[in-house]
Protein backbone atom coordinates (compact mmCIF):
# COMPACT_ATOMS: atom_id res chain seq x y z
CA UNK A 1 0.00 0.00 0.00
CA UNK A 2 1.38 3.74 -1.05
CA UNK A 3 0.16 6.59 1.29
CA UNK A 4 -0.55 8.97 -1.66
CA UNK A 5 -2.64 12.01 -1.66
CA UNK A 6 -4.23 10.96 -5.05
CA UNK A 7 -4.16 7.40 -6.80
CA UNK A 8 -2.33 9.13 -10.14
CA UNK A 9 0.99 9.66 -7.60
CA UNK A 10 1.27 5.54 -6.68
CA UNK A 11 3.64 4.97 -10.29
CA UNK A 12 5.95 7.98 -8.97
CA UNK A 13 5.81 7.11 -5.14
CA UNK A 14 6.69 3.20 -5.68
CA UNK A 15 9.03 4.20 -8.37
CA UNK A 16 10.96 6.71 -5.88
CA UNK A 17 10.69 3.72 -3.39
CA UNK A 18 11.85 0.88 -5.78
CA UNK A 19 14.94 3.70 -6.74
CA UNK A 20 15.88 4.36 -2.73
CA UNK A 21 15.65 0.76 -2.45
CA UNK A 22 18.66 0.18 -5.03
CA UNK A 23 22.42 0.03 -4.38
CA UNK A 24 22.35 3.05 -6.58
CA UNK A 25 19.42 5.28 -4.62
CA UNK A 26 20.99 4.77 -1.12
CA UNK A 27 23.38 6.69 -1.12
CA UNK A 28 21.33 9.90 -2.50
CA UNK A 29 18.56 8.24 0.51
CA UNK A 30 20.55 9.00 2.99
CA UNK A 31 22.40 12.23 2.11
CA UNK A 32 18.30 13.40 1.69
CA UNK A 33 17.76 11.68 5.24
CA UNK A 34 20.65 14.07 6.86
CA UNK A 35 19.34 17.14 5.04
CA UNK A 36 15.86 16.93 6.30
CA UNK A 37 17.05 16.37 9.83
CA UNK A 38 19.66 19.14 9.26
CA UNK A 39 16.61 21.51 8.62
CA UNK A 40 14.30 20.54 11.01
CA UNK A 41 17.18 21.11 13.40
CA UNK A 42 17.80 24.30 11.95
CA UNK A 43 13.75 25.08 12.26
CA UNK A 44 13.47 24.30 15.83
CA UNK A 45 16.38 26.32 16.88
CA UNK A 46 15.09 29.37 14.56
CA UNK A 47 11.53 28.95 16.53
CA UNK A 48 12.69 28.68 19.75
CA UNK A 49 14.67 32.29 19.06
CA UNK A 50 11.65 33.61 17.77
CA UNK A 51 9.01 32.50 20.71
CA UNK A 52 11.88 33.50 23.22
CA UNK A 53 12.36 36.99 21.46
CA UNK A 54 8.40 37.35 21.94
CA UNK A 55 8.12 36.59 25.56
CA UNK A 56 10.90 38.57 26.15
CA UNK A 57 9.07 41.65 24.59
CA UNK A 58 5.56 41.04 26.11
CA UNK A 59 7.52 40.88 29.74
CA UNK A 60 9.20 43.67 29.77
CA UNK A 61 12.57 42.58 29.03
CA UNK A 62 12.98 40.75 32.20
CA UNK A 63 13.26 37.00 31.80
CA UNK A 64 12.76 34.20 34.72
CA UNK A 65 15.09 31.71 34.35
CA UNK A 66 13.58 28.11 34.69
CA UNK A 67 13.89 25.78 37.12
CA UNK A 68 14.85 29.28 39.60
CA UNK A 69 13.15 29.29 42.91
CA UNK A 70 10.73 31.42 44.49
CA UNK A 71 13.75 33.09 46.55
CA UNK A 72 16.50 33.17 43.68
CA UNK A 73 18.33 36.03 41.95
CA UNK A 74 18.97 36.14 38.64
């Protein structure tokens, strides 16, 4: 079975498959594995700046570190 989104992609899809599958399509398979987690990598990190940048605005500038008790100084 080939998840698809329509029935006309299933030649491409099992052809991309049979190709990966090959001595000759792993190696391209994997350098494609390592870029996709390279970007998603690089995505996180770029999101977590961004939603950090935010908070930091809407406080004030004054960030609470985590895990810092009710007592501590920053």
């Amino acid at each position: 079975i080939m998840l698809v989104s329509a029935e006309s992609d299933a030649p491409l899809a099992f052809g991309i498959y049979e190709f990966m599958q090959s001595a000759a399509g792993r190696g391209p398979g994997a350098a494609l594995g390592i870029i996709a987690v390279l970007i998603v990598g690089i995505a996180t990190y770029l999101s977590h700046r961004v939603i950090e940048r935010i908070e930091k605005q809407r406080s004030g500038g004054f960030v609470v570190a985590e895990g810092a008790g009710a007592g501590a100084v920053i």
